[in-house]
PDB file of N, CA and C in Angstrom:
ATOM      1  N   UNK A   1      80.699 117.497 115.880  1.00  0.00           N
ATOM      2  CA  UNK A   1      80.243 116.387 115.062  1.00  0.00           C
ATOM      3  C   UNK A   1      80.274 116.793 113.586  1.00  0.00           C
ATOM      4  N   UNK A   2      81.368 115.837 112.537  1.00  0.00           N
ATOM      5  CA  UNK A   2      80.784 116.201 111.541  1.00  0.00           C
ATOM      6  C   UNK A   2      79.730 115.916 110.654  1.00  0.00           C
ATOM      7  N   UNK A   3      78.970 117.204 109.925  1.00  0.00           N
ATOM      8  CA  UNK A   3      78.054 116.701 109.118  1.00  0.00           C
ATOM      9  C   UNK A   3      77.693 115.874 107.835  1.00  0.00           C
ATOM     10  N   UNK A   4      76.533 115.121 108.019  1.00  0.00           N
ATOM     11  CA  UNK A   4      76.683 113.881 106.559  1.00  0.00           C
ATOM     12  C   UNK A   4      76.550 114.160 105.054  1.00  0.00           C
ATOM     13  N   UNK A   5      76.023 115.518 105.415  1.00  0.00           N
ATOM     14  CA  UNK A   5      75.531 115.895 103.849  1.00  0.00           C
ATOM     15  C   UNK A   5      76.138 116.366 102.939  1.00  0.00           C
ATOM     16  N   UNK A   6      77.810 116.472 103.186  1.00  0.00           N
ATOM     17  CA  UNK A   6      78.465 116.495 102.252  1.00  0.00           C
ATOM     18  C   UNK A   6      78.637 115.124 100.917  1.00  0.00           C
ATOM     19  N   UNK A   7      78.374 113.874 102.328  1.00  0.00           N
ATOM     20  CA  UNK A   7      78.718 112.495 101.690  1.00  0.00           C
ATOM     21  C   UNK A   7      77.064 112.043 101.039  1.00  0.00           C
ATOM     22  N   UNK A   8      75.935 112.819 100.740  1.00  0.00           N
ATOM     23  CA  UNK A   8      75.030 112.213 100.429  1.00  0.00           C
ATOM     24  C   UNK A   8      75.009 111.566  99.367  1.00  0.00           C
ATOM     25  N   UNK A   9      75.393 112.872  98.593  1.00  0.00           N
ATOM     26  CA  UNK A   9      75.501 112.405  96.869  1.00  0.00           C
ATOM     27  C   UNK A   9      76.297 111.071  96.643  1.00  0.00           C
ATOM     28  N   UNK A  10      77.593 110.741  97.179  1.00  0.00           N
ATOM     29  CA  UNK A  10      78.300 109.701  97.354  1.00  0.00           C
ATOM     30  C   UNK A  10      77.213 108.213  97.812  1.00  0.00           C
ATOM     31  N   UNK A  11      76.786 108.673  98.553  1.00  0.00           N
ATOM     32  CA  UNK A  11      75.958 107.514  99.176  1.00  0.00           C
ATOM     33  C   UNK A  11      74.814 107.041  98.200  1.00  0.00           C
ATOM     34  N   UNK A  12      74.399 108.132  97.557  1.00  0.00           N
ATOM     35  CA  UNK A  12      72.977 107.886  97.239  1.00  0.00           C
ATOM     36  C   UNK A  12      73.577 106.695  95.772  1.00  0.00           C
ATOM     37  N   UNK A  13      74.727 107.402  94.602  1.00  0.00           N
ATOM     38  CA  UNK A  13      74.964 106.874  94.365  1.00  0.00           C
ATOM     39  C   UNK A  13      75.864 105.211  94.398  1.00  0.00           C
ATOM     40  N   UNK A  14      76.114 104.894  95.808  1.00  0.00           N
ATOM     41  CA  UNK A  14      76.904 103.608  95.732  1.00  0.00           C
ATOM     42  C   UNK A  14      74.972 102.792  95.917  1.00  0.00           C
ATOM     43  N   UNK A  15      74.235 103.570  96.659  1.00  0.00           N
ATOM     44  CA  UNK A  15      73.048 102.575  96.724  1.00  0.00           C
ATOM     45  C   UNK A  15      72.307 102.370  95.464  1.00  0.00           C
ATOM     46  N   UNK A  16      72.489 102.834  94.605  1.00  0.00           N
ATOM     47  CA  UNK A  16      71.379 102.800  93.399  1.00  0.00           C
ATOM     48  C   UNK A  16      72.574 101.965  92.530  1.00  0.00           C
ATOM     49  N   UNK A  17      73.570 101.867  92.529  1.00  0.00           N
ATOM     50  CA  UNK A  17      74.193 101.043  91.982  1.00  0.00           C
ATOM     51  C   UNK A  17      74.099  99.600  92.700  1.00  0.00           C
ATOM     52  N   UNK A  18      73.036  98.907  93.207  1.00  0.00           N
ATOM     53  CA  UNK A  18      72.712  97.928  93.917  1.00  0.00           C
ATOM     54  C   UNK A  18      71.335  97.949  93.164  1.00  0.00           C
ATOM     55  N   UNK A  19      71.247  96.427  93.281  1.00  0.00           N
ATOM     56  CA  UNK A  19      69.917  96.449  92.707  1.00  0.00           C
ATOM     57  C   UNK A  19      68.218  96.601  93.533  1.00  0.00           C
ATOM     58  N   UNK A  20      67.829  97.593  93.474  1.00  0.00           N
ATOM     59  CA  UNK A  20      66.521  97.866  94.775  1.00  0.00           C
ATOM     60  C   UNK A  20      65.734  98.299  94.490  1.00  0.00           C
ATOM     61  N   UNK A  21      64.399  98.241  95.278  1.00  0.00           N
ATOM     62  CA  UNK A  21      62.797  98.177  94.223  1.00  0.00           C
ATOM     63  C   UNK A  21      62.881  99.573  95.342  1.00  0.00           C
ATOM     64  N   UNK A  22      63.383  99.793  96.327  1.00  0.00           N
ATOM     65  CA  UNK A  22      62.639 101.015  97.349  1.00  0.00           C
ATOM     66  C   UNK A  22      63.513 101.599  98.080  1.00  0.00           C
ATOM     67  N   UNK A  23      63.648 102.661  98.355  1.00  0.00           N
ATOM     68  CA  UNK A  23      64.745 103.225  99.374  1.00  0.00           C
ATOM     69  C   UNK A  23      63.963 104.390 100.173  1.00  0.00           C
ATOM     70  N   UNK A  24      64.707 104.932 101.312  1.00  0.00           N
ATOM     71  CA  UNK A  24      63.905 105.268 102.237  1.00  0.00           C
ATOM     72  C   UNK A  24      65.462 106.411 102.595  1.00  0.00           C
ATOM     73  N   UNK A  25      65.301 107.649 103.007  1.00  0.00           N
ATOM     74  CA  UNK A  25      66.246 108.249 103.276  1.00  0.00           C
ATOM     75  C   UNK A  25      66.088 109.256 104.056  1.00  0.00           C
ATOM     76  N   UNK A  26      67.368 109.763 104.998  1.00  0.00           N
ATOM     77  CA  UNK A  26      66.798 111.033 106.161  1.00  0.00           C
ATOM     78  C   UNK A  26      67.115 112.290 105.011  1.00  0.00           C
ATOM     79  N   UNK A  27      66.603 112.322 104.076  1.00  0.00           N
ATOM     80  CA  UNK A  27      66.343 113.771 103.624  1.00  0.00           C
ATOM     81  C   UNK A  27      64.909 113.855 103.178  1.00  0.00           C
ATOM     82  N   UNK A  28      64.895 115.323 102.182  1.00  0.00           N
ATOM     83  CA  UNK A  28      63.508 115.764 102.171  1.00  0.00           C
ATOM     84  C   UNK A  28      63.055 114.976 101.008  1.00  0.00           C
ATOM     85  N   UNK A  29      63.529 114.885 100.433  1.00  0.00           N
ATOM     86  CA  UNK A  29      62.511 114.179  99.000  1.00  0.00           C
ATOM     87  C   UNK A  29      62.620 112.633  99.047  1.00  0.00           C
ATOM     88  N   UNK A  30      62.538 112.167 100.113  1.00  0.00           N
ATOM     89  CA  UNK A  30      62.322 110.433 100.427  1.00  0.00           C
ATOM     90  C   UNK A  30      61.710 110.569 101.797  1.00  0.00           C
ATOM     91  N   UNK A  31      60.760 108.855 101.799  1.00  0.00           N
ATOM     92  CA  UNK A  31      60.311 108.580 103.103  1.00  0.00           C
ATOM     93  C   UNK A  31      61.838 108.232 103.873  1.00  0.00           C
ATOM     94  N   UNK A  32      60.901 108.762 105.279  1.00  0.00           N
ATOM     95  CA  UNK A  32      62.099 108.350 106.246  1.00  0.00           C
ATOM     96  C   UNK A  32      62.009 106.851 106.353  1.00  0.00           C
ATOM     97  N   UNK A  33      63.444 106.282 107.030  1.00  0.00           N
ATOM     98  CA  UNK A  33      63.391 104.969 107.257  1.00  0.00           C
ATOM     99  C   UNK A  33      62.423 104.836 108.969  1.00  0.00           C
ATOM    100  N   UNK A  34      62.731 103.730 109.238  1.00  0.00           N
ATOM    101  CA  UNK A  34      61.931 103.392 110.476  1.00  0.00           C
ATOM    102  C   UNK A  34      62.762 103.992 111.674  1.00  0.00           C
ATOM    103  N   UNK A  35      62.037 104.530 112.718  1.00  0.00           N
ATOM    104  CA  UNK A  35      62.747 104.753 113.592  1.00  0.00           C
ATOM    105  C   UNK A  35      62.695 103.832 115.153  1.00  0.00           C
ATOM    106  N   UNK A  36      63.488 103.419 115.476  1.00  0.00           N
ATOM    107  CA  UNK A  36      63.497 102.277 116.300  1.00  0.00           C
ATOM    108  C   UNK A  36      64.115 103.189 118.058  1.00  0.00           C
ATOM    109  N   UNK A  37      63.051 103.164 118.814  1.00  0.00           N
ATOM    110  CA  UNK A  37      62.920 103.635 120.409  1.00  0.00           C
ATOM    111  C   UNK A  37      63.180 103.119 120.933  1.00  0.00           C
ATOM    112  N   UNK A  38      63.890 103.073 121.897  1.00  0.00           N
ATOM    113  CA  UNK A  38      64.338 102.475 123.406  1.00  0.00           C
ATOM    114  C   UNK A  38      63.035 102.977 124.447  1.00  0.00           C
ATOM    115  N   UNK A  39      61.995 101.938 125.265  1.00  0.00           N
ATOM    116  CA  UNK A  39      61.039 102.000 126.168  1.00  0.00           C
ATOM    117  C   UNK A  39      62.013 102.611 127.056  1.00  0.00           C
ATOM    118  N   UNK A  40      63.154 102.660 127.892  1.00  0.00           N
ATOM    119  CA  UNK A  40      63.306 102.964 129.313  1.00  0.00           C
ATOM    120  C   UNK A  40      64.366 104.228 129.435  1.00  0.00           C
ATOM    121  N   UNK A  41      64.712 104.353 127.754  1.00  0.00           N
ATOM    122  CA  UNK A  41      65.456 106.119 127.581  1.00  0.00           C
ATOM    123  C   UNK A  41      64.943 107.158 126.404  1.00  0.00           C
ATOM    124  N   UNK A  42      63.870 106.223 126.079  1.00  0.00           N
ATOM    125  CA  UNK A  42      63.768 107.468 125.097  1.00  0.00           C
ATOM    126  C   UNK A  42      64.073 107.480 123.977  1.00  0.00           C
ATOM    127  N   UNK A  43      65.647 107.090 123.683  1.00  0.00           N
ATOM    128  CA  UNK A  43      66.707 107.230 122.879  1.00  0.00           C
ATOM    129  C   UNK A  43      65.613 106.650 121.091  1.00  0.00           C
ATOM    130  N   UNK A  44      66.639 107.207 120.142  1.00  0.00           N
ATOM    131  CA  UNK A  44      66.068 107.200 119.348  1.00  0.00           C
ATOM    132  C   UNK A  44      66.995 106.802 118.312  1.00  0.00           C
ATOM    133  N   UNK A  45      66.902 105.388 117.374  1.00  0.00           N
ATOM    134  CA  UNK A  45      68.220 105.269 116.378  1.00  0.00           C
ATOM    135  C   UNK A  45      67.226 105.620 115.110  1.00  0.00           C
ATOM    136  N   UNK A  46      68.032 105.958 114.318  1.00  0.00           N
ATOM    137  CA  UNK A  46      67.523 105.755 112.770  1.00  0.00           C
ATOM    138  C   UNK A  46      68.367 105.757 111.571  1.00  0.00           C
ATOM    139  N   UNK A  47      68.908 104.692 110.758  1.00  0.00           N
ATOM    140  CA  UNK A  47      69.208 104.388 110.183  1.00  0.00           C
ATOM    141  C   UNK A  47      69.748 105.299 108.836  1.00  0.00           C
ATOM    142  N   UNK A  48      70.347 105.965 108.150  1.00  0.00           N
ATOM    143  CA  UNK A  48      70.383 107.033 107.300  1.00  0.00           C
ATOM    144  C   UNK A  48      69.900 106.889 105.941  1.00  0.00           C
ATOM    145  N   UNK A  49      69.643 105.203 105.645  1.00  0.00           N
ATOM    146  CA  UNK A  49      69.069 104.723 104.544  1.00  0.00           C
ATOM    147  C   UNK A  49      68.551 103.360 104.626  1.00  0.00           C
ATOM    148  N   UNK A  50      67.613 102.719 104.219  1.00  0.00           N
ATOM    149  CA  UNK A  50      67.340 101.577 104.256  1.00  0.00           C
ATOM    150  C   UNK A  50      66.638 101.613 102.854  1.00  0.00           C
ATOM    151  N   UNK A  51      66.949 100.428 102.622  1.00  0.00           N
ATOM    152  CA  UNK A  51      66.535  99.705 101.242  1.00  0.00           C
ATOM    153  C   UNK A  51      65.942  98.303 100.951  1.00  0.00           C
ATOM    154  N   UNK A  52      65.550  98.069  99.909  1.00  0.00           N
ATOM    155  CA  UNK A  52      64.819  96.633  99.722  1.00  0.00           C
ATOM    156  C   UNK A  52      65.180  96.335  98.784  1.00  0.00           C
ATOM    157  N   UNK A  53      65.881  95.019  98.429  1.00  0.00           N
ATOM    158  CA  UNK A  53      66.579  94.540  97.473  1.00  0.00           C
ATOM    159  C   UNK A  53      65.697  93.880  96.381  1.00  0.00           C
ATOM    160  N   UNK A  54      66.124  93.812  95.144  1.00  0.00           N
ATOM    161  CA  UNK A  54      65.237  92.963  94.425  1.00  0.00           C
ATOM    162  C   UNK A  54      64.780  91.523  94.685  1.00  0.00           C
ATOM    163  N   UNK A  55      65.426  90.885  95.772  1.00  0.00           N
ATOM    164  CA  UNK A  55      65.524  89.605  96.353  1.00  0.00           C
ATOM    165  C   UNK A  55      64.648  89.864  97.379  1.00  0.00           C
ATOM    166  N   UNK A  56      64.139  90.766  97.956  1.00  0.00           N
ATOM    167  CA  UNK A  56      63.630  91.209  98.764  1.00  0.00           C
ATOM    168  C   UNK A  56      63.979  91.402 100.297  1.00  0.00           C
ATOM    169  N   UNK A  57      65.147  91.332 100.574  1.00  0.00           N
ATOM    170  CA  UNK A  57      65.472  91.533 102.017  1.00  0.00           C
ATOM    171  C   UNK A  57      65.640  92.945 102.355  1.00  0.00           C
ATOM    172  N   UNK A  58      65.645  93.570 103.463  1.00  0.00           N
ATOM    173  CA  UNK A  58      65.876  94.626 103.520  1.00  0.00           C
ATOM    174  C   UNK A  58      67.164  94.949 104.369  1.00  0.00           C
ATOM    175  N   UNK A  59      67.935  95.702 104.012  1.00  0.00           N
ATOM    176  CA  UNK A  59      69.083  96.247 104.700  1.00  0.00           C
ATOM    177  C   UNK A  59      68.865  98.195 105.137  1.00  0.00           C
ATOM    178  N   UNK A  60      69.832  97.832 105.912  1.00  0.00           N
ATOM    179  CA  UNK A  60      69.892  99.340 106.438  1.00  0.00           C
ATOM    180  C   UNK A  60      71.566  99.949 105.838  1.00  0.00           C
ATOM    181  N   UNK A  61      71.503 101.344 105.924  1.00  0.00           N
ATOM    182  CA  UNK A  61      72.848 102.143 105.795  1.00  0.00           C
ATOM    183  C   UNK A  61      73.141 102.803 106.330  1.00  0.00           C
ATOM    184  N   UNK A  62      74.305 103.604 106.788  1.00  0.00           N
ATOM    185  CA  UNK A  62      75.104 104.325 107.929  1.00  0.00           C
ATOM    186  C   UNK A  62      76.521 105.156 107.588  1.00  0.00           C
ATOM    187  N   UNK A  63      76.324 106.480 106.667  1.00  0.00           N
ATOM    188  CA  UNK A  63      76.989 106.660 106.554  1.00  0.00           C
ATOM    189  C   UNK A  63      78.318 107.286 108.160  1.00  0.00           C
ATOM    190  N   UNK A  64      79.509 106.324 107.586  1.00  0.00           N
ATOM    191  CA  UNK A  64      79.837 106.265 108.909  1.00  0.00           C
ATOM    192  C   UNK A  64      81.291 107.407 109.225  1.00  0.00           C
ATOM    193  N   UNK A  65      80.931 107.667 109.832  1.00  0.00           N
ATOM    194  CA  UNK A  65      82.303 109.168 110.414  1.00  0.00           C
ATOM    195  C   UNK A  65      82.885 109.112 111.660  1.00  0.00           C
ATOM    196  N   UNK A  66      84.121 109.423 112.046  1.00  0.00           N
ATOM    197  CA  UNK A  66      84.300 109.250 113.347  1.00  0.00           C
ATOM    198  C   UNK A  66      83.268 110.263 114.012  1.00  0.00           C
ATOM    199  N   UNK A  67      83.543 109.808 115.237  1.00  0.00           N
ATOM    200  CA  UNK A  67      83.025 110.089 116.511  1.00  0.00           C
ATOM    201  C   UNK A  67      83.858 110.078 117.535  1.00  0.00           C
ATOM    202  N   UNK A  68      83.734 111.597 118.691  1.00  0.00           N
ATOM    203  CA  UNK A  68      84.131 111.433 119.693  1.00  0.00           C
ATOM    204  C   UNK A  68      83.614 110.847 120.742  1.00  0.00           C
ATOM    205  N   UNK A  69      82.145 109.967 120.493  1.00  0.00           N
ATOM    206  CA  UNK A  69      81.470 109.094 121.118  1.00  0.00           C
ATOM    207  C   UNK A  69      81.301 107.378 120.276  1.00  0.00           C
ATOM    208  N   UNK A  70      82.153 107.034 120.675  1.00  0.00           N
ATOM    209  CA  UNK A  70      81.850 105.858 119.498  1.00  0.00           C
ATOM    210  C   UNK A  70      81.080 104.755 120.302  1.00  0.00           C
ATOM    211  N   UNK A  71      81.022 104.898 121.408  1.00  0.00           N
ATOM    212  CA  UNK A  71      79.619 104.201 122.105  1.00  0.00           C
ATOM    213  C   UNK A  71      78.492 103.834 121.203  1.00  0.00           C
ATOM    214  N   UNK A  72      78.523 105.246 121.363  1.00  0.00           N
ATOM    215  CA  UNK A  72      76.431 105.384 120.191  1.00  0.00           C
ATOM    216  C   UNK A  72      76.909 104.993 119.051  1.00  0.00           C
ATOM    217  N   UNK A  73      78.173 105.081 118.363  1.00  0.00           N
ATOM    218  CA  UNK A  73      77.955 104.501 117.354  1.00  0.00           C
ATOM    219  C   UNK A  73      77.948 102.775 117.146  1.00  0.00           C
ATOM    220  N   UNK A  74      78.596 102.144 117.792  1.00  0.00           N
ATOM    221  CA  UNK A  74      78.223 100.740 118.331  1.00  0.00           C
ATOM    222  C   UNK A  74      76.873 100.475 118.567  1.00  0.00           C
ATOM    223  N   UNK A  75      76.147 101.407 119.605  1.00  0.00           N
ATOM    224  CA  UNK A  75      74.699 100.923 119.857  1.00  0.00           C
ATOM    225  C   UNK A  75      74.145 100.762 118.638  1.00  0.00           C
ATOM    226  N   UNK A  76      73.810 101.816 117.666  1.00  0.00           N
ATOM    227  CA  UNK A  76      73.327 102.158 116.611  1.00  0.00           C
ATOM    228  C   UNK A  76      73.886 101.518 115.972  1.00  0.00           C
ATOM    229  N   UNK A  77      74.798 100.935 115.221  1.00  0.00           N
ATOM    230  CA  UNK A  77      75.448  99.728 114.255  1.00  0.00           C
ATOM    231  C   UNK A  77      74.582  98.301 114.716  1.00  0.00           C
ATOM    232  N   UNK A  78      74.788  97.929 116.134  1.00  0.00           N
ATOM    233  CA  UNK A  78      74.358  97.020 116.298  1.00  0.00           C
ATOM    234  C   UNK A  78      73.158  96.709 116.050  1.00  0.00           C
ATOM    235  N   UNK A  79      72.113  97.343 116.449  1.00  0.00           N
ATOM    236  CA  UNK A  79      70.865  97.403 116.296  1.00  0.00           C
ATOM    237  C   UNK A  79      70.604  97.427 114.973  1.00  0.00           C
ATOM    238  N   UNK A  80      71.046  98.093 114.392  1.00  0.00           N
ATOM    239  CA  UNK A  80      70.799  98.150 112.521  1.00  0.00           C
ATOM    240  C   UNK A  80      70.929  96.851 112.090  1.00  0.00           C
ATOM    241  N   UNK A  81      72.492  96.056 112.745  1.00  0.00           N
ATOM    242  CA  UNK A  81      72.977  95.085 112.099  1.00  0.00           C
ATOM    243  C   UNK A  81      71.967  93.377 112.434  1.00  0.00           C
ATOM    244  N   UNK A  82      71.327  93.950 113.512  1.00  0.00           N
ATOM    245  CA  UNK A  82      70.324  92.405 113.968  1.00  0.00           C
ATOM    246  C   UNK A  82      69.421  92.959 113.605  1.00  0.00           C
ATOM    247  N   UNK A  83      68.877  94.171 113.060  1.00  0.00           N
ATOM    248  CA  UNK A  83      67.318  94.779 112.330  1.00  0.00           C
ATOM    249  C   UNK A  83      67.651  93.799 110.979  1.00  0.00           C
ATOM    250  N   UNK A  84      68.283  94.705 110.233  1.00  0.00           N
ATOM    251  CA  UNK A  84      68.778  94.233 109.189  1.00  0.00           C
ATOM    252  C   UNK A  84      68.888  92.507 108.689  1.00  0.00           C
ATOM    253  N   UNK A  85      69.626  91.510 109.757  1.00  0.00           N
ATOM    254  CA  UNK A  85      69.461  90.512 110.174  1.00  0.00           C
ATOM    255  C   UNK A  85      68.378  89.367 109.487  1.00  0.00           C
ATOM    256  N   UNK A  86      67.154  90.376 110.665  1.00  0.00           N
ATOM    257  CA  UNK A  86      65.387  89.984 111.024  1.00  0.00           C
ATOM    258  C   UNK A  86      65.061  89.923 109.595  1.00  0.00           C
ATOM    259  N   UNK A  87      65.683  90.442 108.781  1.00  0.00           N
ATOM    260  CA  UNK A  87      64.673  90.660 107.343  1.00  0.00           C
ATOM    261  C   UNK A  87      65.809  90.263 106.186  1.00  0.00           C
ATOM    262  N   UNK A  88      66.780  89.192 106.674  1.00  0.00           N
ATOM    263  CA  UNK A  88      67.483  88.478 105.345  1.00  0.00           C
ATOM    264  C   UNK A  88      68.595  89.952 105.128  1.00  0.00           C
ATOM    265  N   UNK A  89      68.585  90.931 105.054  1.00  0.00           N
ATOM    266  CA  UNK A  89      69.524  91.952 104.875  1.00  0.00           C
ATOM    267  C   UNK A  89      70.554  92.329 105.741  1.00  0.00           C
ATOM    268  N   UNK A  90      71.319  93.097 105.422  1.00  0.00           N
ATOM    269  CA  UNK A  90      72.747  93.348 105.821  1.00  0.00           C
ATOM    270  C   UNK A  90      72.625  94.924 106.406  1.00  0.00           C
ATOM    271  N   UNK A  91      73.490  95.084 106.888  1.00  0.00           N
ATOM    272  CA  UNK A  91      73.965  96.585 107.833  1.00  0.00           C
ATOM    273  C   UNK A  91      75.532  96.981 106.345  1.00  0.00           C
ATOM    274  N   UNK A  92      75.384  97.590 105.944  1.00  0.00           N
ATOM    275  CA  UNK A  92      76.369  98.734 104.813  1.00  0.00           C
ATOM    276  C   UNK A  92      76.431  99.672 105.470  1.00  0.00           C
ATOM    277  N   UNK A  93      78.145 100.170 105.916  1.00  0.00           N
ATOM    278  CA  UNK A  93      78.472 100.930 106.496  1.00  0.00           C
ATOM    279  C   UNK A  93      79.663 101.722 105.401  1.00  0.00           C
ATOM    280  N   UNK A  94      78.629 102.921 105.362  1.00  0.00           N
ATOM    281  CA  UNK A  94      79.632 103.610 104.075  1.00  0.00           C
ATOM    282  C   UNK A  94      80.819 104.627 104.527  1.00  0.00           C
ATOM    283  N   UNK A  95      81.536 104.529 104.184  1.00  0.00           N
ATOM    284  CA  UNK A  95      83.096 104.977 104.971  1.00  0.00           C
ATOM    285  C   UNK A  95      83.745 105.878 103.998  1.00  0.00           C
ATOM    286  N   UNK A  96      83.506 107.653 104.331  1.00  0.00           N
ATOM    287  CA  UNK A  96      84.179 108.464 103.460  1.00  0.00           C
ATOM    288  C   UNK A  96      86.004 108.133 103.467  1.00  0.00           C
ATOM    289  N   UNK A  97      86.342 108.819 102.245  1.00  0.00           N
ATOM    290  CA  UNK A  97      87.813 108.828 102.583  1.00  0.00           C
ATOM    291  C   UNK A  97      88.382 109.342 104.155  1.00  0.00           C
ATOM    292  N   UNK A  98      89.200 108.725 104.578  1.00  0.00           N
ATOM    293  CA  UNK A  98      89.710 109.198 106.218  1.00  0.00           C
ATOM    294  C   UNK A  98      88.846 108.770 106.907  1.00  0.00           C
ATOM    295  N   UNK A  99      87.878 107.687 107.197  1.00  0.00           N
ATOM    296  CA  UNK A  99      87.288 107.605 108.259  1.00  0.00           C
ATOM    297  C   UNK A  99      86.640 106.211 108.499  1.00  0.00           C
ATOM    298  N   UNK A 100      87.615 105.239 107.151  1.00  0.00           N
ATOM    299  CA  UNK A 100      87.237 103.670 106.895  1.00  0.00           C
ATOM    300  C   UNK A 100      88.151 103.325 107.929  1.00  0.00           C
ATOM    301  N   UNK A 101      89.353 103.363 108.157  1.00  0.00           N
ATOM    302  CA  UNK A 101      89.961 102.726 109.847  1.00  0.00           C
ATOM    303  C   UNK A 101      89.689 103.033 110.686  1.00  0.00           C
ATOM    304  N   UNK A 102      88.835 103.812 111.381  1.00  0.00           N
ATOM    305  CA  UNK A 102      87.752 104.265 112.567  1.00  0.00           C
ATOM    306  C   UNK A 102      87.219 102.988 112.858  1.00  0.00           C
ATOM    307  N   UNK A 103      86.258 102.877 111.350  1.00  0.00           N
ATOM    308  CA  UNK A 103      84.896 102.174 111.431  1.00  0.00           C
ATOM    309  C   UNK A 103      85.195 100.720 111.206  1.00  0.00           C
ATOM    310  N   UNK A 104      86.142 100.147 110.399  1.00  0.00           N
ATOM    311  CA  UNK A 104      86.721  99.180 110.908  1.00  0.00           C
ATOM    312  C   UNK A 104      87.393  98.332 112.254  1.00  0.00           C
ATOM    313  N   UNK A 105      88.183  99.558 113.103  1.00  0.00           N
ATOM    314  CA  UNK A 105      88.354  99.020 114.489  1.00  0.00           C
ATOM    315  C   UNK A 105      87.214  98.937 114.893  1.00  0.00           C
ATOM    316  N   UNK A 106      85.878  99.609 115.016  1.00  0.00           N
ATOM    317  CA  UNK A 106      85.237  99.618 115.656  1.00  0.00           C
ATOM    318  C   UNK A 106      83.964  98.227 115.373  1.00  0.00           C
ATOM    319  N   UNK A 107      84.146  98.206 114.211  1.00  0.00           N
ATOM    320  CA  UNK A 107      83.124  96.805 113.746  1.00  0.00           C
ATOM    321  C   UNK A 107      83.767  95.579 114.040  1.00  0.00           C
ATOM    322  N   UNK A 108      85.818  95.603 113.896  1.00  0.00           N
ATOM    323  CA  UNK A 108      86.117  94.622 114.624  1.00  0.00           C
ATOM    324  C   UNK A 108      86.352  94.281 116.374  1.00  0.00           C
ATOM    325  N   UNK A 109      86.294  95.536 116.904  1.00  0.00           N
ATOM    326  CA  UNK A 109      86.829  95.767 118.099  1.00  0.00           C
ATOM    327  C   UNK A 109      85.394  94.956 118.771  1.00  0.00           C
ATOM    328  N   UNK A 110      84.216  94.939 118.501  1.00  0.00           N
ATOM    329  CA  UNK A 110      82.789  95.504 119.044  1.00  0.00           C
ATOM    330  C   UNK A 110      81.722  93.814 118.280  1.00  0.00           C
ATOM    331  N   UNK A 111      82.952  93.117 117.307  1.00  0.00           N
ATOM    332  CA  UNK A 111      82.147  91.974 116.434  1.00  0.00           C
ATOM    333  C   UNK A 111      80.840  92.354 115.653  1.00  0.00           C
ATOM    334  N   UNK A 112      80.683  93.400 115.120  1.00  0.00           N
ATOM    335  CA  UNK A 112      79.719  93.876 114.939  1.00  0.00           C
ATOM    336  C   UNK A 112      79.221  93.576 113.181  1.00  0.00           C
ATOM    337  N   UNK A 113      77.940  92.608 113.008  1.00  0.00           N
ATOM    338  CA  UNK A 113      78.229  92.748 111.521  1.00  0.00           C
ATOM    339  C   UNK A 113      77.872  93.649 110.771  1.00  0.00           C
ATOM    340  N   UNK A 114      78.862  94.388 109.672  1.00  0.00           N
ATOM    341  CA  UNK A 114      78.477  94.943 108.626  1.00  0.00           C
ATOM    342  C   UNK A 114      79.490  94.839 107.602  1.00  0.00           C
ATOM    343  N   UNK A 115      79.320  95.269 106.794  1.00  0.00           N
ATOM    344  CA  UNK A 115      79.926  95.583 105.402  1.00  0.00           C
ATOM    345  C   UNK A 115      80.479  97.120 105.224  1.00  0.00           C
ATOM    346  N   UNK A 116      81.609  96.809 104.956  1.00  0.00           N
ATOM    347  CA  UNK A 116      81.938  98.790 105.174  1.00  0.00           C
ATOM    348  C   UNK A 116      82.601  98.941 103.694  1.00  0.00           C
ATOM    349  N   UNK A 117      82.201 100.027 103.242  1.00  0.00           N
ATOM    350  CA  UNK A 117      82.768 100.245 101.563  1.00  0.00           C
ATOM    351  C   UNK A 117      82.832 101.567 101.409  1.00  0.00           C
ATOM    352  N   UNK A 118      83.932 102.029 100.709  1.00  0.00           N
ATOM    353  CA  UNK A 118      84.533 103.555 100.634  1.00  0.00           C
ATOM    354  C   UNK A 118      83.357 104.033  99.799  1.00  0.00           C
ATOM    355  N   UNK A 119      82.873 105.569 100.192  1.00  0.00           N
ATOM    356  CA  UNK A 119      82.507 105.963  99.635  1.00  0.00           C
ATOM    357  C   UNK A 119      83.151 107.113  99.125  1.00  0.00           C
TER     358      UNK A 119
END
């Protein structure tokens, strides 16, 4: 699996170039975002960023990489993308160089909504 933290800096900046009162991030110097459980596995999604817009909706983010499981990554898109939904906001799926036609078949393959933008 590759790791995200090469693409943070990338990410952090395409989100602050959006206009947002709050952000929430899986590293150390931010709150984490919400983490959303499955009752009958356990399983555990969490979002890699979520934010609150000056409009106030909230969206989630995902920086997105292939996978030799792209299952979970469907589960986890989806769920972000009807979280996201619930609260007027969008699912942003940030796509390093080499890995935006992955995440494209897979958001079209799967109908899945998000927004995917090079990071």
């Amino acid at each position: 699996m590759i790791s995200k933290q090469p693409f943070l800096d990338n990410a952090f900046k395409w989100i602050y170039k959006k206009s947002v009162s709050s952000v929430k991030a899986q590293t150390k110097d931010y709150e984490q975002p919400k983490v959303f459980r499955n009752k009958d596995t356990g399983k555990e999604i969490q979002a890699d960023f979520s934010f609150i817009t000056q409009r106030g909706s909230k969206s989630y983010s995902d920086i997105a990489l292939k996978s030799d499981y792209p299952q979970e990554l469907v589960t986890r898109w989806k769920l972000l993308s009807f979280m996201a939904s619930i609260n007027q906001g969008k699912l942003h799926l940030l796509a390093p160089n080499g890995h935006k036609m992955f995440t494209q078949k897979l958001v079209d393959k799967y109908k899945i909504k998000a927004l995917i933008h090079s990071i």
